[in-house]
C-alpha atoms as a PDB file:
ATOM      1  CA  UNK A   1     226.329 185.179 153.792  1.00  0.00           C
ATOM      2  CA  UNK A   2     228.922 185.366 156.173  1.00  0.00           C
ATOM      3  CA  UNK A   3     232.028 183.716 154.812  1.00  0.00           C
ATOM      4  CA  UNK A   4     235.320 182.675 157.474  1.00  0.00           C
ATOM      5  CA  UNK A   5     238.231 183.677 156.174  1.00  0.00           C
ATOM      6  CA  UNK A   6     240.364 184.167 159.210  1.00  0.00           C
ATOM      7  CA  UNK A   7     243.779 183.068 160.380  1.00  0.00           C
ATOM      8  CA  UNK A   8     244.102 179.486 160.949  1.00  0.00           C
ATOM      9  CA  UNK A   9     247.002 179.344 163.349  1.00  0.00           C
ATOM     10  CA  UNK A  10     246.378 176.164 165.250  1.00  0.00           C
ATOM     11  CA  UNK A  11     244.834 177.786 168.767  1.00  0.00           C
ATOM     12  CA  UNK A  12     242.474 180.334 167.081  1.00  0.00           C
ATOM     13  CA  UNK A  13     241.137 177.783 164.686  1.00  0.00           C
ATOM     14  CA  UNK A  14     240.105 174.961 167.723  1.00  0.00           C
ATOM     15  CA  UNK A  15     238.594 177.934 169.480  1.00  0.00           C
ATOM     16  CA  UNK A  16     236.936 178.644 166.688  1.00  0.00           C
ATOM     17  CA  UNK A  17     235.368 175.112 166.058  1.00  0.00           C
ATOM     18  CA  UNK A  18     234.636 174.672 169.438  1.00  0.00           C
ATOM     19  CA  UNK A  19     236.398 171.204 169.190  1.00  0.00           C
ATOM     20  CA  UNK A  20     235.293 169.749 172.386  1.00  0.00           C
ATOM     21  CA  UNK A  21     234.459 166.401 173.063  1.00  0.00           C
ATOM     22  CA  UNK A  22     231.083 168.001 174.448  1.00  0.00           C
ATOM     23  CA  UNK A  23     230.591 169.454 170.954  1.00  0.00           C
ATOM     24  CA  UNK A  24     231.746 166.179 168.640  1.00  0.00           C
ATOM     25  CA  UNK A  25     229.313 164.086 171.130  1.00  0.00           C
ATOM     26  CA  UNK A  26     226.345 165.834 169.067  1.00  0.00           C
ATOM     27  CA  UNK A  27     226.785 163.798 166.238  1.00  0.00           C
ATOM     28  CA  UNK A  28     224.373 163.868 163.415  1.00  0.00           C
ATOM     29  CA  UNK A  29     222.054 165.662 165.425  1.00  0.00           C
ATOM     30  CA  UNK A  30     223.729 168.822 164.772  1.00  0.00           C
ATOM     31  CA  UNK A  31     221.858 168.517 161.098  1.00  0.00           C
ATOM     32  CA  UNK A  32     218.464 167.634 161.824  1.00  0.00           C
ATOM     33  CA  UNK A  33     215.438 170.363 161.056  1.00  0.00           C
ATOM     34  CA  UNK A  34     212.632 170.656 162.982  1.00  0.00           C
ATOM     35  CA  UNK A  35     210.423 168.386 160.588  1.00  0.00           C
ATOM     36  CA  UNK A  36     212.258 165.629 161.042  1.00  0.00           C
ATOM     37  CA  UNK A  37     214.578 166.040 157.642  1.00  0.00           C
ATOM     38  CA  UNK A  38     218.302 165.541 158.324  1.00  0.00           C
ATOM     39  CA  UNK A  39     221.354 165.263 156.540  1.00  0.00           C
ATOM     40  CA  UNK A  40     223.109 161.711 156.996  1.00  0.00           C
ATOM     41  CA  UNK A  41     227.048 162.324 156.595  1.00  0.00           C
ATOM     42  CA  UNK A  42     229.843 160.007 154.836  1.00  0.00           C
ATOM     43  CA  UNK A  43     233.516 160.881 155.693  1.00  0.00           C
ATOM     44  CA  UNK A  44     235.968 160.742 153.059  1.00  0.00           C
ATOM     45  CA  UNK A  45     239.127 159.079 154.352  1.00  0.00           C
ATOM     46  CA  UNK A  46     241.153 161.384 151.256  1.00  0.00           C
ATOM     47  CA  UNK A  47     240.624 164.476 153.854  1.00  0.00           C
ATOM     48  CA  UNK A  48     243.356 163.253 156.354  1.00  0.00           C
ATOM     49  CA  UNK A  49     245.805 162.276 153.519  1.00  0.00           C
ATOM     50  CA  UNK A  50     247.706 158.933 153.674  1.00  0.00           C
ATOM     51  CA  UNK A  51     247.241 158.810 157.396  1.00  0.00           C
ATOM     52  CA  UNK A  52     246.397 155.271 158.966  1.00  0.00           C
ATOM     53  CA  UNK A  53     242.808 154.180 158.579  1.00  0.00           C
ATOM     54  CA  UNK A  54     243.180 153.142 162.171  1.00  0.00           C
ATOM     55  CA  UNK A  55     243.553 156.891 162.897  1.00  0.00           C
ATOM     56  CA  UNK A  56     240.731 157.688 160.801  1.00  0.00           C
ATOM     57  CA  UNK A  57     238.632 155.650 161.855  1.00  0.00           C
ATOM     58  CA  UNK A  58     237.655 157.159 165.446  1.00  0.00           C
ATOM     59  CA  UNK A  59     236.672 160.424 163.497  1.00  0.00           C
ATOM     60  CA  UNK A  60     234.218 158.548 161.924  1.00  0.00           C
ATOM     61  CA  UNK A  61     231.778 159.299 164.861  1.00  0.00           C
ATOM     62  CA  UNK A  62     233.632 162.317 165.987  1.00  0.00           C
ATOM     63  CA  UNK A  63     232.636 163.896 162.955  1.00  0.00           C
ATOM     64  CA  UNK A  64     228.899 163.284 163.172  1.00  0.00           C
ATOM     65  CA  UNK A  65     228.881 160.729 159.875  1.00  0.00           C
ATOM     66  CA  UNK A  66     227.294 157.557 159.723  1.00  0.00           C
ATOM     67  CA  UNK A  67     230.212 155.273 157.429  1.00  0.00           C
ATOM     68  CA  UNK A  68     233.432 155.925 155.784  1.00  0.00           C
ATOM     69  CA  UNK A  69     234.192 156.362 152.255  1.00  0.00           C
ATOM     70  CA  UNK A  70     237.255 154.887 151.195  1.00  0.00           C
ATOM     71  CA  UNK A  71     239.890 156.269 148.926  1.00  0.00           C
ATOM     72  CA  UNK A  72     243.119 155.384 146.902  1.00  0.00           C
ATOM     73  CA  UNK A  73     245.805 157.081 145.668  1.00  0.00           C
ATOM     74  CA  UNK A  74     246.718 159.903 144.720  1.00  0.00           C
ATOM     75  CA  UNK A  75     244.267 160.969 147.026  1.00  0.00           C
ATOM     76  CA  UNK A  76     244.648 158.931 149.741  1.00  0.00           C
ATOM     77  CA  UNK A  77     245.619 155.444 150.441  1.00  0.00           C
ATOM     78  CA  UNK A  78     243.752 154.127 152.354  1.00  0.00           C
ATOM     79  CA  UNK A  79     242.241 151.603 149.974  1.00  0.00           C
ATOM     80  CA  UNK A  80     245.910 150.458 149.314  1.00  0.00           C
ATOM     81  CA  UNK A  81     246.354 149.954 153.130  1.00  0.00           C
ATOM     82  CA  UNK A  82     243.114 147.841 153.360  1.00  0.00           C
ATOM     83  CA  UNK A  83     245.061 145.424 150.277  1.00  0.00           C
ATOM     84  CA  UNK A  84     248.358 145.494 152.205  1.00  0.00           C
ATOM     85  CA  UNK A  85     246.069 144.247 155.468  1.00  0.00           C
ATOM     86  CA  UNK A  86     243.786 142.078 153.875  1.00  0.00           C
ATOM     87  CA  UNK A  87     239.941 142.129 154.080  1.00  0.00           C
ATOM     88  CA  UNK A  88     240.037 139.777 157.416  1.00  0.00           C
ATOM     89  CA  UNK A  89     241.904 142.494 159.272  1.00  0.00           C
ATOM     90  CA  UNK A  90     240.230 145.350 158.103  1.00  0.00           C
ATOM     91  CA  UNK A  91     237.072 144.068 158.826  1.00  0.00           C
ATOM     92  CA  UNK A  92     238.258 143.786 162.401  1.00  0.00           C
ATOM     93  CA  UNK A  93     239.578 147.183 162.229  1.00  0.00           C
ATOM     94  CA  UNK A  94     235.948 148.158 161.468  1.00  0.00           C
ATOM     95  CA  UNK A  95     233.960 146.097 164.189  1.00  0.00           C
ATOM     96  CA  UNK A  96     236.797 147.260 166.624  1.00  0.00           C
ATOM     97  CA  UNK A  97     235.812 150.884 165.947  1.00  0.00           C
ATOM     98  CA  UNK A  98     232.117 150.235 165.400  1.00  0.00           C
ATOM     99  CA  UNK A  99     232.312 151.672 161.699  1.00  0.00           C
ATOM    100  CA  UNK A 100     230.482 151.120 158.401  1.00  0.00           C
ATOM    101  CA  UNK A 101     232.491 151.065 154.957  1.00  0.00           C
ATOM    102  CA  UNK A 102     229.654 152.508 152.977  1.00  0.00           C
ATOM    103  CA  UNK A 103     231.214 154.279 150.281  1.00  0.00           C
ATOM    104  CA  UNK A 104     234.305 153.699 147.463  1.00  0.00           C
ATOM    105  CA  UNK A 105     235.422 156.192 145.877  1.00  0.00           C
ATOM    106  CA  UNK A 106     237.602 154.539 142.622  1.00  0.00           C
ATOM    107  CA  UNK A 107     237.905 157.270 140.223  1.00  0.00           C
ATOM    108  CA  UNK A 108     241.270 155.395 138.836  1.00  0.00           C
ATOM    109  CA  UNK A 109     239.364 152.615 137.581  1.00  0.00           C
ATOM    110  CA  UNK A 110     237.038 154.693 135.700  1.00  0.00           C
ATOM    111  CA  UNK A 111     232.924 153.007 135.174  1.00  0.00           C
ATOM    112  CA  UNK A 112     233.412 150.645 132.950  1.00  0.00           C
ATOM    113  CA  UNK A 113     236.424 148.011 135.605  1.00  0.00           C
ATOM    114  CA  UNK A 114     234.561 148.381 138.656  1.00  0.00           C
ATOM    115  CA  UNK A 115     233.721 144.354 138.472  1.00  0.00           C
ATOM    116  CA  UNK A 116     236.491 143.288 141.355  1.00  0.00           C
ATOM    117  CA  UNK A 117     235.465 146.046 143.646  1.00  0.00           C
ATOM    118  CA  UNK A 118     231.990 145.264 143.776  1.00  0.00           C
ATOM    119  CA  UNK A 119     232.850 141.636 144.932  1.00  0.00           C
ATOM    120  CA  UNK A 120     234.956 143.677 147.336  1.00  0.00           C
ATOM    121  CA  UNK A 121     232.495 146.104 148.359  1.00  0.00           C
ATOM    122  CA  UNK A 122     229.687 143.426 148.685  1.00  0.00           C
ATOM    123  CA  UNK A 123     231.788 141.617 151.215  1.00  0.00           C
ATOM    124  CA  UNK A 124     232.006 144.398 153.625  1.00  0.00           C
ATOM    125  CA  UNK A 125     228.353 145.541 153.094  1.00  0.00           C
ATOM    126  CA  UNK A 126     228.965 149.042 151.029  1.00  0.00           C
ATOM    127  CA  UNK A 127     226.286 151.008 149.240  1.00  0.00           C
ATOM    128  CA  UNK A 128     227.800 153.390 147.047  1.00  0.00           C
ATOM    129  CA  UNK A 129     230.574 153.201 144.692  1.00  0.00           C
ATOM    130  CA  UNK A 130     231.402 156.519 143.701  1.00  0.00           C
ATOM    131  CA  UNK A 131     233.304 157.272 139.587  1.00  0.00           C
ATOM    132  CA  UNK A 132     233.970 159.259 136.972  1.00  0.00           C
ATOM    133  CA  UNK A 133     232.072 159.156 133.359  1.00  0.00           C
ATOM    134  CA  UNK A 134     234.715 160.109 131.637  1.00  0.00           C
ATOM    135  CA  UNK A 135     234.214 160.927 127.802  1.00  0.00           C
ATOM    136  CA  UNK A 136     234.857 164.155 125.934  1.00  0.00           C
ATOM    137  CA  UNK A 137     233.601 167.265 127.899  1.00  0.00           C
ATOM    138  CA  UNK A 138     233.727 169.721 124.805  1.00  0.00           C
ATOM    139  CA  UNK A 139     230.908 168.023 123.091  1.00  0.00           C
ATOM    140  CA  UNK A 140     227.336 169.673 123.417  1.00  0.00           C
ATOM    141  CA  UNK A 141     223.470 170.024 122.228  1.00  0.00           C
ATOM    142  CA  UNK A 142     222.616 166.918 120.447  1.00  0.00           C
ATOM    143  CA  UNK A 143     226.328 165.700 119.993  1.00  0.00           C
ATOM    144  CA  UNK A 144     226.201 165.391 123.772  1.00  0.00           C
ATOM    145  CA  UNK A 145     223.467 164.273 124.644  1.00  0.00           C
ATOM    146  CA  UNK A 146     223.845 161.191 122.304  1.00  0.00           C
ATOM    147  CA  UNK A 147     227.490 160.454 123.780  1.00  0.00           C
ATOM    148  CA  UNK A 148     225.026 160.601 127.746  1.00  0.00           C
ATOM    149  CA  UNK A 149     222.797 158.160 126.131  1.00  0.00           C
ATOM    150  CA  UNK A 150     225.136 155.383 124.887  1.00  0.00           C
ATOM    151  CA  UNK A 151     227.401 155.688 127.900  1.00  0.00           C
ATOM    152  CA  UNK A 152     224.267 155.204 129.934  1.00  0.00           C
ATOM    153  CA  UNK A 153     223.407 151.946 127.985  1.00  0.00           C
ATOM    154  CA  UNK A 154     227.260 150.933 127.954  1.00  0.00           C
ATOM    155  CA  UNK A 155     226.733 151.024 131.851  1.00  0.00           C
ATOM    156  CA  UNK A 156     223.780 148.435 131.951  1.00  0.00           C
ATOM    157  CA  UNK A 157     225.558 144.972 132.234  1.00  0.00           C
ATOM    158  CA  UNK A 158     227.292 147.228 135.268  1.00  0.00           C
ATOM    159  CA  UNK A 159     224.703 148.628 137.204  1.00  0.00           C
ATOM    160  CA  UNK A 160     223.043 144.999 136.713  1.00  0.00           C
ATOM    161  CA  UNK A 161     226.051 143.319 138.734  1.00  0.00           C
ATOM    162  CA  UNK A 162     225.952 146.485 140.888  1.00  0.00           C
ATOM    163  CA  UNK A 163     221.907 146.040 141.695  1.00  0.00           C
ATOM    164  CA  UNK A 164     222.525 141.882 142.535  1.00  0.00           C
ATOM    165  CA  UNK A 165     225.456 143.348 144.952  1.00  0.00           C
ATOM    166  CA  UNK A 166     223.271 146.100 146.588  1.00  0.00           C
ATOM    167  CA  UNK A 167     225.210 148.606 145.342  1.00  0.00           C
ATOM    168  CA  UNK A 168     224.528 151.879 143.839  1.00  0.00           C
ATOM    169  CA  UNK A 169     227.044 153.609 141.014  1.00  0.00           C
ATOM    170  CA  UNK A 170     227.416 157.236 141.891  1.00  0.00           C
ATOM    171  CA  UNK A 171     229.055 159.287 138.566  1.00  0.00           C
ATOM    172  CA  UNK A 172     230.783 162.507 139.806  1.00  0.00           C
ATOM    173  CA  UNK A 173     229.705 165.189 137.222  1.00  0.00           C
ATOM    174  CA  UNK A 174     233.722 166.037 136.759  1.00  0.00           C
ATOM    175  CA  UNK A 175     234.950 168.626 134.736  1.00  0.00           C
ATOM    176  CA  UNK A 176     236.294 167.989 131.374  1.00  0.00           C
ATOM    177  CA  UNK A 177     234.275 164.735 131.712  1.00  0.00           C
ATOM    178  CA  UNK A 178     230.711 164.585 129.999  1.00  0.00           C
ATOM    179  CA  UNK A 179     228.968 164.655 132.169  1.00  0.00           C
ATOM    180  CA  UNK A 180     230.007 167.820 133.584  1.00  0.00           C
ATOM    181  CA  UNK A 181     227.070 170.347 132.841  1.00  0.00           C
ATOM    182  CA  UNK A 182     223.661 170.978 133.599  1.00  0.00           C
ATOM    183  CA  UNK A 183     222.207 169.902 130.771  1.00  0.00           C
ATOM    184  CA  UNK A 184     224.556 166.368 130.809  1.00  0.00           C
ATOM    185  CA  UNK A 185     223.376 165.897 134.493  1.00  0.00           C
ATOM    186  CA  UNK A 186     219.926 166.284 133.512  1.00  0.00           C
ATOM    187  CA  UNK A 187     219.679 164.423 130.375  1.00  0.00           C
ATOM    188  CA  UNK A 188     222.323 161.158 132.602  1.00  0.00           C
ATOM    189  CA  UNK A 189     219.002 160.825 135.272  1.00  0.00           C
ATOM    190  CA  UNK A 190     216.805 161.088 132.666  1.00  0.00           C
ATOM    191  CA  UNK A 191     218.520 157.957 130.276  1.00  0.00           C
ATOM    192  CA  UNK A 192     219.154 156.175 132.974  1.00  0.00           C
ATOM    193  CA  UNK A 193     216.736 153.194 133.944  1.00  0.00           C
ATOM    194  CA  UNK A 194     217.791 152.513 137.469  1.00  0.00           C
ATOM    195  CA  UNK A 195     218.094 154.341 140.666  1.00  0.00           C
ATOM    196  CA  UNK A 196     221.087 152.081 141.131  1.00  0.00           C
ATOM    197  CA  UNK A 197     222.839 154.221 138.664  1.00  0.00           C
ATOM    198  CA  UNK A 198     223.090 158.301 139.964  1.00  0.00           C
ATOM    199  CA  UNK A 199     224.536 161.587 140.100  1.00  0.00           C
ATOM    200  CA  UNK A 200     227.501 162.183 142.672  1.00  0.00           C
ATOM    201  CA  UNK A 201     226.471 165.924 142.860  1.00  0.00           C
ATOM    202  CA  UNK A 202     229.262 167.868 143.390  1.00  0.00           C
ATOM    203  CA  UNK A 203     228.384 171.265 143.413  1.00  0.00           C
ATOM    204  CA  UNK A 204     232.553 172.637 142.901  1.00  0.00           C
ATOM    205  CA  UNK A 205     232.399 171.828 139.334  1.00  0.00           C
ATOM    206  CA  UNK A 206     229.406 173.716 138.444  1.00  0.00           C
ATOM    207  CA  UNK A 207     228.285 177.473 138.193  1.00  0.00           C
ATOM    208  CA  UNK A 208     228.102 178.729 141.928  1.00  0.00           C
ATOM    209  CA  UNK A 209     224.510 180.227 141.191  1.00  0.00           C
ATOM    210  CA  UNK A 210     222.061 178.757 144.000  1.00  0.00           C
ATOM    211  CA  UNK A 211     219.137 178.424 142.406  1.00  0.00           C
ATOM    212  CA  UNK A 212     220.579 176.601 139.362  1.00  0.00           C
ATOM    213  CA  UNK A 213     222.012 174.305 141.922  1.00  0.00           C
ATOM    214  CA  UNK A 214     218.922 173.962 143.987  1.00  0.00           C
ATOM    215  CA  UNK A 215     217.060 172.867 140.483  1.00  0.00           C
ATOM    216  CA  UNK A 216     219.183 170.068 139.592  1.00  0.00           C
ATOM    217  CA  UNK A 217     218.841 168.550 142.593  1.00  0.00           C
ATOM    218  CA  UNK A 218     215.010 168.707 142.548  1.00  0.00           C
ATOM    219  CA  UNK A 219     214.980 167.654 138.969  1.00  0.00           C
ATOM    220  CA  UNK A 220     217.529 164.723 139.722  1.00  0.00           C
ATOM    221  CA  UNK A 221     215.212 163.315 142.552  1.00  0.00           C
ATOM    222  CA  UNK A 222     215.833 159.955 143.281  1.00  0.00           C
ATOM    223  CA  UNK A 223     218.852 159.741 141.134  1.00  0.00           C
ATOM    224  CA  UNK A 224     220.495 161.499 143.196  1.00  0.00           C
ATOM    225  CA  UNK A 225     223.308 159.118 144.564  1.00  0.00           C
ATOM    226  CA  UNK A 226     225.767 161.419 146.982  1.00  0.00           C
ATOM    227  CA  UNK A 227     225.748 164.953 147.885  1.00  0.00           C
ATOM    228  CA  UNK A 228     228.924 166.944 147.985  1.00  0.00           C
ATOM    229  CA  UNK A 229     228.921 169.780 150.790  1.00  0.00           C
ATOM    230  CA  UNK A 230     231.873 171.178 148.587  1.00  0.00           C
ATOM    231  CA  UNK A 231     231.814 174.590 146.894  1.00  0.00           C
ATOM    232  CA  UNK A 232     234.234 176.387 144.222  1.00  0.00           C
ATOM    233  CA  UNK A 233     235.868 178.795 146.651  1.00  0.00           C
ATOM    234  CA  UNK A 234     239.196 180.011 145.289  1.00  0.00           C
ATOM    235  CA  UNK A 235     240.179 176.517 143.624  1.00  0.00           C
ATOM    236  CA  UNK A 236     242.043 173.658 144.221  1.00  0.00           C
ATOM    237  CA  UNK A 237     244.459 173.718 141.719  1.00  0.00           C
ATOM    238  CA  UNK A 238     247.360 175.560 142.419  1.00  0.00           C
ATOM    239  CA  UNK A 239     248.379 176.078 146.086  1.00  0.00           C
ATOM    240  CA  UNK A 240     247.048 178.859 148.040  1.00  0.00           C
ATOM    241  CA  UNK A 241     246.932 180.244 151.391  1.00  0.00           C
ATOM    242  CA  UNK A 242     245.486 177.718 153.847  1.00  0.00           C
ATOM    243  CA  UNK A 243     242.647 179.806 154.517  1.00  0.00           C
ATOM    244  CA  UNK A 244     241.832 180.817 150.950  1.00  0.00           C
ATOM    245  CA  UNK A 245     241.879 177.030 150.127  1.00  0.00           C
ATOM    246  CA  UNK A 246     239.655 176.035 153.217  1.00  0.00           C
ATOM    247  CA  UNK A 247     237.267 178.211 151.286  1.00  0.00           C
ATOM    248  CA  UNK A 248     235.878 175.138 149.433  1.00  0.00           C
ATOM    249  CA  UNK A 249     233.822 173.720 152.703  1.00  0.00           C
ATOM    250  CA  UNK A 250     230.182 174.676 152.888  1.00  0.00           C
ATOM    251  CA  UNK A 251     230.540 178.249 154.993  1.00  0.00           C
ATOM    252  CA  UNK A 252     233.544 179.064 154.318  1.00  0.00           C
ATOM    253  CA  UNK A 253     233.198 180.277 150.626  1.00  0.00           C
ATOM    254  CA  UNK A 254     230.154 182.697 149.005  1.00  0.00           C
ATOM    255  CA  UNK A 255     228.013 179.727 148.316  1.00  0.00           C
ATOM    256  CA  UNK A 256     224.539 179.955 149.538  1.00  0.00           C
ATOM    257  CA  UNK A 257     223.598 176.099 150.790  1.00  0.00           C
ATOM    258  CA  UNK A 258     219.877 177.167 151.875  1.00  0.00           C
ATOM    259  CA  UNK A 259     218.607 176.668 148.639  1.00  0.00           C
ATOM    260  CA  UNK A 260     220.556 173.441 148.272  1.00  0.00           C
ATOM    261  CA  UNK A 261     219.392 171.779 151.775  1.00  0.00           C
ATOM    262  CA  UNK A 262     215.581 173.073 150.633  1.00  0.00           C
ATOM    263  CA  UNK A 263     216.199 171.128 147.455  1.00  0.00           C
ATOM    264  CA  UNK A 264     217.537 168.344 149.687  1.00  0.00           C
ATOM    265  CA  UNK A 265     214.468 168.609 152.028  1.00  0.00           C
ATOM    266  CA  UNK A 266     211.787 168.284 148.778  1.00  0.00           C
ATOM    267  CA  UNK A 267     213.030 165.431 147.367  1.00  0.00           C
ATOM    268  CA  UNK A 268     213.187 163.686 150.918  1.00  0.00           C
ATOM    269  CA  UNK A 269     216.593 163.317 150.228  1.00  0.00           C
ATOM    270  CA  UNK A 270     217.651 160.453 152.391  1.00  0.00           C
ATOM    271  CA  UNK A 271     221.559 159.323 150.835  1.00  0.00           C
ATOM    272  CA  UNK A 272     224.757 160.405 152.143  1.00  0.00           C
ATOM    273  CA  UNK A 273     225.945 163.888 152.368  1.00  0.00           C
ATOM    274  CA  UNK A 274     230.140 164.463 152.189  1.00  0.00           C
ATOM    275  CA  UNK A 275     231.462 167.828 153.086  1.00  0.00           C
ATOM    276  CA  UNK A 276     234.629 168.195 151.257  1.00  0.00           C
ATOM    277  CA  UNK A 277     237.219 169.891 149.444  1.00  0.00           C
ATOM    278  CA  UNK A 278     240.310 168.928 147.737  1.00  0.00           C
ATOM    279  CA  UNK A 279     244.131 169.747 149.303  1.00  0.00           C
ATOM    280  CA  UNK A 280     247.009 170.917 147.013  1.00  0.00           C
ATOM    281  CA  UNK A 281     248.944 168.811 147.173  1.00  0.00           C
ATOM    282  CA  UNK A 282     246.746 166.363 146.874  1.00  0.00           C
ATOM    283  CA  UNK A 283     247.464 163.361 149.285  1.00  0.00           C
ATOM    284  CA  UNK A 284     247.952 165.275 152.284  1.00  0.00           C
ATOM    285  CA  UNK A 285     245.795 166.314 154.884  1.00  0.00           C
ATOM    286  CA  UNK A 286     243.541 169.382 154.372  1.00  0.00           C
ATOM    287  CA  UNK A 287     244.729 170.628 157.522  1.00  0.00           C
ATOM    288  CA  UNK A 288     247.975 168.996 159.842  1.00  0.00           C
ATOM    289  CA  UNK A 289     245.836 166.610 162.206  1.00  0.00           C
ATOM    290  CA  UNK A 290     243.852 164.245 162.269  1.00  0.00           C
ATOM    291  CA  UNK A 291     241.746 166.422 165.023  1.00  0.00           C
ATOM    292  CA  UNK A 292     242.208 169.679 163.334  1.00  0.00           C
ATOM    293  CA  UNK A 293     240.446 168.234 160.142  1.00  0.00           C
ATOM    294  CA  UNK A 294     237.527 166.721 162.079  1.00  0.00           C
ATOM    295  CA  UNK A 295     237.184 169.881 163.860  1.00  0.00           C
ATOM    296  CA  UNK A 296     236.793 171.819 160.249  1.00  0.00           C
ATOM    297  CA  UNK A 297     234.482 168.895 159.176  1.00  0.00           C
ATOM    298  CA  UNK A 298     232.061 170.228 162.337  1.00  0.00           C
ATOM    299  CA  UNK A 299     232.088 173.812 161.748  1.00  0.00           C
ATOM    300  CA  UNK A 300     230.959 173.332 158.365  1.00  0.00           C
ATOM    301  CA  UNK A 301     228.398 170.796 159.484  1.00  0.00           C
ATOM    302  CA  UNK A 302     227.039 173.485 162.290  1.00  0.00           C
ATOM    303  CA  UNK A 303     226.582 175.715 159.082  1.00  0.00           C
ATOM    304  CA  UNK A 304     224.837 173.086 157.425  1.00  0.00           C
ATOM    305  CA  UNK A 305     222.504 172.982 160.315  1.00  0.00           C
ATOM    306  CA  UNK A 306     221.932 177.123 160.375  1.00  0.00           C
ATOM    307  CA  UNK A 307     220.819 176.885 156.293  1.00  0.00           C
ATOM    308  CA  UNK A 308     218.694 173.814 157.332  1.00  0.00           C
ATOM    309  CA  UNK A 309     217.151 176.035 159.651  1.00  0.00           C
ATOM    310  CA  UNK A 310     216.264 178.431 156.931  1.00  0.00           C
ATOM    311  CA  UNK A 311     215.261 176.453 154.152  1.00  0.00           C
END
């Protein structure tokens, strides 16, 4: 698979992306197969750092996705801005640039506090609140699955509140959290009861082999709750070379997606779809404007289309 590792001084990489206004017009369409399948896309406001969500907000549609996902600190901030603003305001700020808040992303309150922002995300229509399990990720076999199981029924009384708001819970299999292997992922859709409570699959934090990859998300199915377009790379944990970093977005790294979007395409996948990566720092933006990152956001999703093509 051809992998894009060169220079990313500032003119080479727009003429790379072909950031045009001709090019961003394409939208989602840039994803669809010939069947009919396509990918729907959620932006991650953590991408463009602590920037202004009324900067963020245009790329919405620029970048082809269909809502925004909403972060906090240390990641962003944007969820902080919204509280400085006040819900009035930002729901303004949203009707003024014709944008849905579908997704919040609240991995500092953990699964088990998420009470307050469900009210929240009710309000302003969201469908997905994306988490971490948490939990000891050195247990395994039996020991493990019996810690998936009672966390699973420890989340009831919350995915209950979560189904009356017309939300779903999306758990990010994390690593060092438990649910942070194959075999937890598996055994988490299998406990749980409701497709209200489901895997945020992100495929960075597990082996890079595409089959395995491709098999989880079959065998998850309709428990499925978010798709990260985000692959291992070189890391994200110490700094590195912008374009070694960059390496996490779908087509930039080794990572076959084929297999992944075939996966996608069997189970009639029809949720949200992030392409992502993490900055180091984290808090700033993956790349120094607000354009730049959009523009990054497209040539991975143009990839995305080319593996759609041959799954």
């Amino acid at each position: 698979m051809k992998t894009h590792t060169q220079s990313f001084s500032r003119r080479r990489f727009l003429q790379g992306c072909g950031f045009t206004a001709a090019a961003l017009a394409l939208g989602p369409r840039l994803t669809r197969a010939a069947d009919g399948f396509q990918l729907r896309y959620l932006l991650a406001s953590s991408l463009y750092g602590t920037l202004p969500l009324g900067e963020i907000l245009p790329e919405v549609a620029r970048s082809g996705a269909d809502a925004i996902d909403i972060w906090p600190l240390k990641h962003g901030n944007q969820r902080e801005q919204i509280a400085a603003m006040g819900n009035e305001k930002c729901a303004a700020l949203l009707k003024q640039h014709n944008v849905q808040l579908g997704c919040l992303t609240r991995f500092d309150l953990g699964p088990l506090k998420l009470g307050p922002e469900l009210a929240f995300g009710k309000q302003f229509g969201a469908k997905l609140i994306v988490t971490g399990s948490g939990g000891n990720g050195k247990l395994a076999g039996d020991e493990l699955k019996r810690s998936i199981k009672a966390f699973v029924e420890q989340m009831q009384p919350h995915v209950e509140a979560a189904t009356q708001a017309g939300i779903v819970l999306g758990i990010e299999n994390h690593g060092s959290t438990m649910l942070s292997t194959p075999d937890s992922i598996r055994w988490f859709a299998e406990f749980s009861p409701s497709n209200n409570l489901g895997v945020a699959l992100a495929p960075y934090h597990l082996p890079q082999e595409p089959k395995l990859l491709a098999s989880l998300i079959a065998d998850l199915g309709p428990k499925l709750a978010l798709f990260y377009g985000w692959e291992f790379g070189k890391g994200c944990m110490k700094k590195l070379p912008k374009d070694e970093e960059m390496q996490q977005l779908p087509g930039r790294g080794s990572l076959d997606f084929a297999p992944l979007l075939a996966a996608l395409r069997k189970i009639n996948y029809t949720g949200w779809t992030s392409v992502f990566m993490h900055p180091t720092p984290r808090g700033i933006p993956i790349l120094p404007t607000a354009g730049e990152v959009t523009a990054a956001l497209n040539q991975s999703r143009k990839y995305l289309t080319e593996c759609l093509a041959k799954s």
